[in-house]
Protein backbone atom coordinates (compact mmCIF):
# COMPACT_ATOMS: atom_id res chain seq x y z
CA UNK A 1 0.00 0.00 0.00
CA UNK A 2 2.81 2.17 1.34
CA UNK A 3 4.57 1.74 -2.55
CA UNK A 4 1.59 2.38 -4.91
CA UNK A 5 0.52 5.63 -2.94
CA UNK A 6 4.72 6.51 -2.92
CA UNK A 7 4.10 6.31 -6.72
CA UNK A 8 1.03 7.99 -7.30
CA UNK A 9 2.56 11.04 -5.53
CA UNK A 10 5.48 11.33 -7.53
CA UNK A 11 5.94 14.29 -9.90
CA UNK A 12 6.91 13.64 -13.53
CA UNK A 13 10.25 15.89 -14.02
CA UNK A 14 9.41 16.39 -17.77
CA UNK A 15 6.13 17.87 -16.84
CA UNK A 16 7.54 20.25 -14.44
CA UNK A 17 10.33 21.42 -16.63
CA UNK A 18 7.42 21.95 -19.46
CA UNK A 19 5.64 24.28 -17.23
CA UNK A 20 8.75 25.89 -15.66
CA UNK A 21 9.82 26.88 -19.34
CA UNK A 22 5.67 28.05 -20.43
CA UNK A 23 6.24 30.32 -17.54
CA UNK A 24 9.81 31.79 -18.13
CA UNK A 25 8.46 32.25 -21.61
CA UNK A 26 5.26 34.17 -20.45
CA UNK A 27 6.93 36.23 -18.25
CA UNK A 28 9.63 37.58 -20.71
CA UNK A 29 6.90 38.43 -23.55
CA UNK A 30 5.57 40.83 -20.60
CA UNK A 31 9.06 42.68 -20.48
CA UNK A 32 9.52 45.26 -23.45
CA UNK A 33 11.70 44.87 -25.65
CA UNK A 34 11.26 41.02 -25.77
CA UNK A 35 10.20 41.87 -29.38
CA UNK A 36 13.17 42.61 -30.93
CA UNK A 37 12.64 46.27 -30.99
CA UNK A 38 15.38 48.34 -29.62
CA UNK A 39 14.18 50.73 -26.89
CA UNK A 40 15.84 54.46 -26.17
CA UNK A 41 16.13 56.76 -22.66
CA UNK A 42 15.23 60.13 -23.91
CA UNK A 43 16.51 62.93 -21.24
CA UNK A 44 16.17 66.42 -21.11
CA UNK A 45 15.92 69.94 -18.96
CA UNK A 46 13.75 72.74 -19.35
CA UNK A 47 15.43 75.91 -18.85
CA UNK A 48 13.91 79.39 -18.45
CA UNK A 49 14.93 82.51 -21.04
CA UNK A 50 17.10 83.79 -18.22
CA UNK A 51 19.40 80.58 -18.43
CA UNK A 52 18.50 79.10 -15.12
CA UNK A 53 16.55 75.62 -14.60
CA UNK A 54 12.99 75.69 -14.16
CA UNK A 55 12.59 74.81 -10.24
CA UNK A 56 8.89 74.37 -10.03
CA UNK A 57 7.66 70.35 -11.08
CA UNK A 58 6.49 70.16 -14.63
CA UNK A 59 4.69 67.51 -16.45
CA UNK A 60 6.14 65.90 -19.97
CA UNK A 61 4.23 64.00 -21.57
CA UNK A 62 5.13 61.61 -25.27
CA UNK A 63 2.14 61.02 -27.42
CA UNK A 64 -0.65 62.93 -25.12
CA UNK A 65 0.25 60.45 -22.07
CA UNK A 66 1.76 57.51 -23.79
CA UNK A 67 4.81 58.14 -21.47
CA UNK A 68 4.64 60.62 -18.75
CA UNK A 69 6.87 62.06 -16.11
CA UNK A 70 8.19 65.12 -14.24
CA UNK A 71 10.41 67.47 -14.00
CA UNK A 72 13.20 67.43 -11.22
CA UNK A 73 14.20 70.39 -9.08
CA UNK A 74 16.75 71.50 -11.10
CA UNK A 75 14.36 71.19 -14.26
CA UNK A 76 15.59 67.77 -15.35
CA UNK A 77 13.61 64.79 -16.71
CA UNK A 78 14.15 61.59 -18.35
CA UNK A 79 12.09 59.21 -20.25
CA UNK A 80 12.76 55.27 -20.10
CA UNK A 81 11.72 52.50 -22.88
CA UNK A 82 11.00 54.67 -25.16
CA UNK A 83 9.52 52.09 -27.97
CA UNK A 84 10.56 52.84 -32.16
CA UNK A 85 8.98 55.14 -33.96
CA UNK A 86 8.28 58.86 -34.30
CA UNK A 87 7.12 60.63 -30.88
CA UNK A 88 5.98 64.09 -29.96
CA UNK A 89 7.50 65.46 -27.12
CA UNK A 90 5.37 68.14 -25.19
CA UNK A 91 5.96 70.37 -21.77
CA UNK A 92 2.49 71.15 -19.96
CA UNK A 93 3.63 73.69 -18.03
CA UNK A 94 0.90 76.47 -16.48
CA UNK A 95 3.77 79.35 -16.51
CA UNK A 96 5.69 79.24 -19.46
CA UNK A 97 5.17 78.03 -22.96
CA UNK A 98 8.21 75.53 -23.77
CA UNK A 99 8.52 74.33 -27.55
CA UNK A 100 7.53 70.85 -29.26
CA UNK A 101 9.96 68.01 -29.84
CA UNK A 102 9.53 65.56 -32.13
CA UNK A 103 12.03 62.74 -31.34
CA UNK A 104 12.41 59.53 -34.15
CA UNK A 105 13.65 56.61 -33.07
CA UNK A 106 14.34 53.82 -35.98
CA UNK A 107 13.92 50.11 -35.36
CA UNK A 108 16.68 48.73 -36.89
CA UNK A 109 19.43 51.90 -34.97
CA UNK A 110 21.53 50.70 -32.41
CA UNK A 111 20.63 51.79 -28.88
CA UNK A 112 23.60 53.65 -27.94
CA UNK A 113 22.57 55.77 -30.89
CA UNK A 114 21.29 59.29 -29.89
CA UNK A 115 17.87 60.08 -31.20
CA UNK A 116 17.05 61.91 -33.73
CA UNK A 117 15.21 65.27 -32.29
CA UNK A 118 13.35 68.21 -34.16
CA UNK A 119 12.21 71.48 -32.12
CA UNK A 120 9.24 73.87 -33.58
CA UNK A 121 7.71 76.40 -31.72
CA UNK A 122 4.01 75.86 -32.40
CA UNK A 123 2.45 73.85 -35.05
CA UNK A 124 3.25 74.78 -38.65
CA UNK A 125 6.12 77.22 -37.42
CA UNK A 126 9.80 76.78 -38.73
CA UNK A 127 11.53 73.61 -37.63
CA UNK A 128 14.96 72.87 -36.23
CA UNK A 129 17.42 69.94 -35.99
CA UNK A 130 18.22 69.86 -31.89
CA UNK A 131 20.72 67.48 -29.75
CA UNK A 132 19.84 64.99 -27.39
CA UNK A 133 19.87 65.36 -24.81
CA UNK A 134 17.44 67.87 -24.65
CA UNK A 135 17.70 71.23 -24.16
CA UNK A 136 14.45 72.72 -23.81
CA UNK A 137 14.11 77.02 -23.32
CA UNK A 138 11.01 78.87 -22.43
CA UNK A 139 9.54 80.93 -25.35
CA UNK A 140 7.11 83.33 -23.60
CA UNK A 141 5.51 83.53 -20.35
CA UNK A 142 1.63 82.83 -19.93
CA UNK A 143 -0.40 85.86 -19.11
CA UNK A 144 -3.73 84.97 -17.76
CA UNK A 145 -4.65 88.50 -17.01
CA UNK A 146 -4.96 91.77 -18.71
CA UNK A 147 -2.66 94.79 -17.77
CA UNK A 148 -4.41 97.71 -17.00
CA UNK A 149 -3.91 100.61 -19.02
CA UNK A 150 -2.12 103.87 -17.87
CA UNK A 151 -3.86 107.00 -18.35
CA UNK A 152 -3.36 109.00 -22.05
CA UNK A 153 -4.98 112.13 -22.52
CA UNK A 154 -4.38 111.87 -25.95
CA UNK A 155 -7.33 109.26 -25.55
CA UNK A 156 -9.82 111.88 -24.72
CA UNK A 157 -9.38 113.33 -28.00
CA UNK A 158 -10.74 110.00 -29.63
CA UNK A 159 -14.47 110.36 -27.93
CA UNK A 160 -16.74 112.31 -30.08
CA UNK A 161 -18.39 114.34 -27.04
CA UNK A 162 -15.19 115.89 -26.23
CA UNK A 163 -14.36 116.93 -29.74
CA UNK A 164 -17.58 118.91 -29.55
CA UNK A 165 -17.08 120.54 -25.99
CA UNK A 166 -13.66 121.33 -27.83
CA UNK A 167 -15.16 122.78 -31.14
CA UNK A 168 -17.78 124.88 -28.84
CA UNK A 169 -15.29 126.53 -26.68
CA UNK A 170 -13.37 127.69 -29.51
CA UNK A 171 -15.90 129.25 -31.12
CA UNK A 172 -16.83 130.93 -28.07
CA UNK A 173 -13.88 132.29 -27.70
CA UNK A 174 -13.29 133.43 -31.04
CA UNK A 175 -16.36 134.66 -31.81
CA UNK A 176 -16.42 137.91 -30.03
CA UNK A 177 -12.99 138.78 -32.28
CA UNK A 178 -14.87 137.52 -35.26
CA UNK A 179 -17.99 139.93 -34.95
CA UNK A 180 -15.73 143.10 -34.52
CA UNK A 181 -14.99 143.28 -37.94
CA UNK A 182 -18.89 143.28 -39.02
CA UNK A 183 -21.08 145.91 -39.27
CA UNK A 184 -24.52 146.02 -37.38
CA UNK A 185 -26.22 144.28 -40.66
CA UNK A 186 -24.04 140.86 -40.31
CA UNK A 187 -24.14 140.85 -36.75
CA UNK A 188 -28.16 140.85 -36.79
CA UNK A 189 -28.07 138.22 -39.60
CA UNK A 190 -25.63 135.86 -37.48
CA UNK A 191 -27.51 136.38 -34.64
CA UNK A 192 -30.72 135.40 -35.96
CA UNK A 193 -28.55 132.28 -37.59
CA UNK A 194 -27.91 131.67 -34.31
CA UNK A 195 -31.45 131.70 -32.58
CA UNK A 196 -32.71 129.32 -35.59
CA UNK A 197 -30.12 126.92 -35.06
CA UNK A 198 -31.40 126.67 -31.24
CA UNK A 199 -34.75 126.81 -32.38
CA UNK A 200 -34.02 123.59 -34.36
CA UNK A 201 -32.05 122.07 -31.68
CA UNK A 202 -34.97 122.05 -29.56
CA UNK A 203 -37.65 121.65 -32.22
CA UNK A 204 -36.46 118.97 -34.50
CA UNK A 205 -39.75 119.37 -36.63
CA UNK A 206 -38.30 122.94 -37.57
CA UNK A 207 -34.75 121.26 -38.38
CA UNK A 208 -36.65 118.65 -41.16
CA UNK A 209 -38.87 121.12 -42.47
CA UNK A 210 -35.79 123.67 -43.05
CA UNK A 211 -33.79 120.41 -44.67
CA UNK A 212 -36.66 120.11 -46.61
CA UNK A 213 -36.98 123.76 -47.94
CA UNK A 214 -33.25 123.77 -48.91
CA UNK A 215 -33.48 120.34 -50.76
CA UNK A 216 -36.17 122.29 -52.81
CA UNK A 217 -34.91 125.97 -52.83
CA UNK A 218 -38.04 127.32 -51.16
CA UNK A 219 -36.21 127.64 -48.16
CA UNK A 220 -33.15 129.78 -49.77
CA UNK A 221 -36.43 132.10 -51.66
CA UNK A 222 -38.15 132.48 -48.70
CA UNK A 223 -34.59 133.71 -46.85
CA UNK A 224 -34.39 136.13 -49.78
CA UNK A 225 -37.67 137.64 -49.07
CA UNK A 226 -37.30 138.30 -45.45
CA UNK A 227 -34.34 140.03 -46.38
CA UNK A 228 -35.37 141.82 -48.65
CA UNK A 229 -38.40 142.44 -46.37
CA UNK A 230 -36.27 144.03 -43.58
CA UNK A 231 -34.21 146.16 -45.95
CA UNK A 232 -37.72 147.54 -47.11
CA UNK A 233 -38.32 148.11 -43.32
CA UNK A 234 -35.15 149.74 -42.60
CA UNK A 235 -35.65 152.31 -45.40
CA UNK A 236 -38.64 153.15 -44.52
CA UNK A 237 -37.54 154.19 -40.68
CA UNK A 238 -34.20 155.73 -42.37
CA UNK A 239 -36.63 158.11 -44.05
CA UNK A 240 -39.08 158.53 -41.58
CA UNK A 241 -36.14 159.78 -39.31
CA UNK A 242 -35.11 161.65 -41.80
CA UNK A 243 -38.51 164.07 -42.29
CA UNK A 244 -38.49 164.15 -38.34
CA UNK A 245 -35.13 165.55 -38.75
CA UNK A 246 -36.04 168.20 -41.10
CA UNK A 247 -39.61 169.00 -39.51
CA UNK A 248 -37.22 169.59 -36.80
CA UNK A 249 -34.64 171.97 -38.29
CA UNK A 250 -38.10 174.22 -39.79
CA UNK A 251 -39.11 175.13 -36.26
């Protein structure tokens, strides 16, 4: 009894070294690389315009998040098993804006081989051939605010309301010099100019019915006849002081 159950317990070595090697062989598929393809360390430091490292931790990201990591204190980083291929390189950084790598890394190069790296600014902008390891400098610094703007009086001059205040001072102060060279004829015609101008400021009925009489010429006949009408006036009282003058000069 003591042999057969000796015997069913015993292991069959060529079974156990079939499923030692299944396993070695499942576990190295699950390491990269296993493939064949030859696998690069990219490195790298982001610097700011002033020369010095970037201190603050920054996030670098391959392929939107393919491969990830940060930035060290003194601003450097390093990718590892980095897979063949062509790979964009990009700095999410909330302060600065860093340029774009893209980094190609050929299947059949030997992995001591540096990659090959290409540096634009922004999409579409000029490209240009870069070292490895990186070297990457801030363009520009984010600004998430709006400066505010310093006081120009040369500004005022731009708003319409003060270009009239302007306009209406000056002729207030040059009119007085302009009506000394008139005689009392000119002054009473610019002064009723004057009184029909407010008249249509305040009564804009007056203002479209006087647009109206110039578009026609009724307006520029009936101006014509009131002059005409207070010249006829004005004779008659220049004679009728006249005769009082020489009624006068009889007695």
């Amino acid at each position: 009894v003591f042999t057969r159950t000796q015997a069913t317990m015993t292991v069959n070595p060529y079974r156990f070294l079939a499923s030692l090697a299944l396993v070695v062989v499942v576990f190295f598929s699950l390491l990269p690389g296993v493939h064949g393809e030859a696998t690069a360390v990219i490195r790298g430091k982001l610097l700011l315009p002033s020369g010095e490292p970037v201190t603050n931790t920054t996030r670098i990201t391959i392929n939107d998040g393919e491969h990830a990591t940060y930035s060290q204190k003194d601003g450097a980083f390093i990718f590892h098993a980095v897979g063949p291929g062509v790979h964009a390189l990009s700095v999410h950084s909330p302060e600065h804006h860093f340029p774009l790598v893209k980094i190609q890394l050929k299947e059949d190069s030997d992995p001591k081989m540096e990659p090959r790296c290409i540096q634009y600014a922004y999409p579409g902008a000029a490209k240009a051939v870069v070292s490895h390891p990186l070297e990457l400098t801030a363009l520009a610094a984010y600004q998430y605010f709006e400066p505010t703007p310093r006081f120009n009086p040369l500004r005022l001059l731009k708003n319409p309301m003060v270009l009239m205040m302007v306009v209406s001072v000056a002729l207030m102060a040059f009119m007085p010099k302009m009506m000394e060279g008139m005689d009392d004829e000119q002054k009473e015609q610019m002064r009723q100019q004057m009184a029909t101008q407010n008249q249509m400021m305040t009564d804009p009925s007056k203002a479209f019915s006087s647009l109206f009489g110039e578009m026609t010429g009724s307006g520029e006949e009936d101006s014509n006849a009131a002059n005409r009408q207070r010249r006829i006036e004005s004779s008659k009282a220049g004679g009728k002081t006249a005769r009082r003058g020489k009624r006068e000069g009889q007695h």
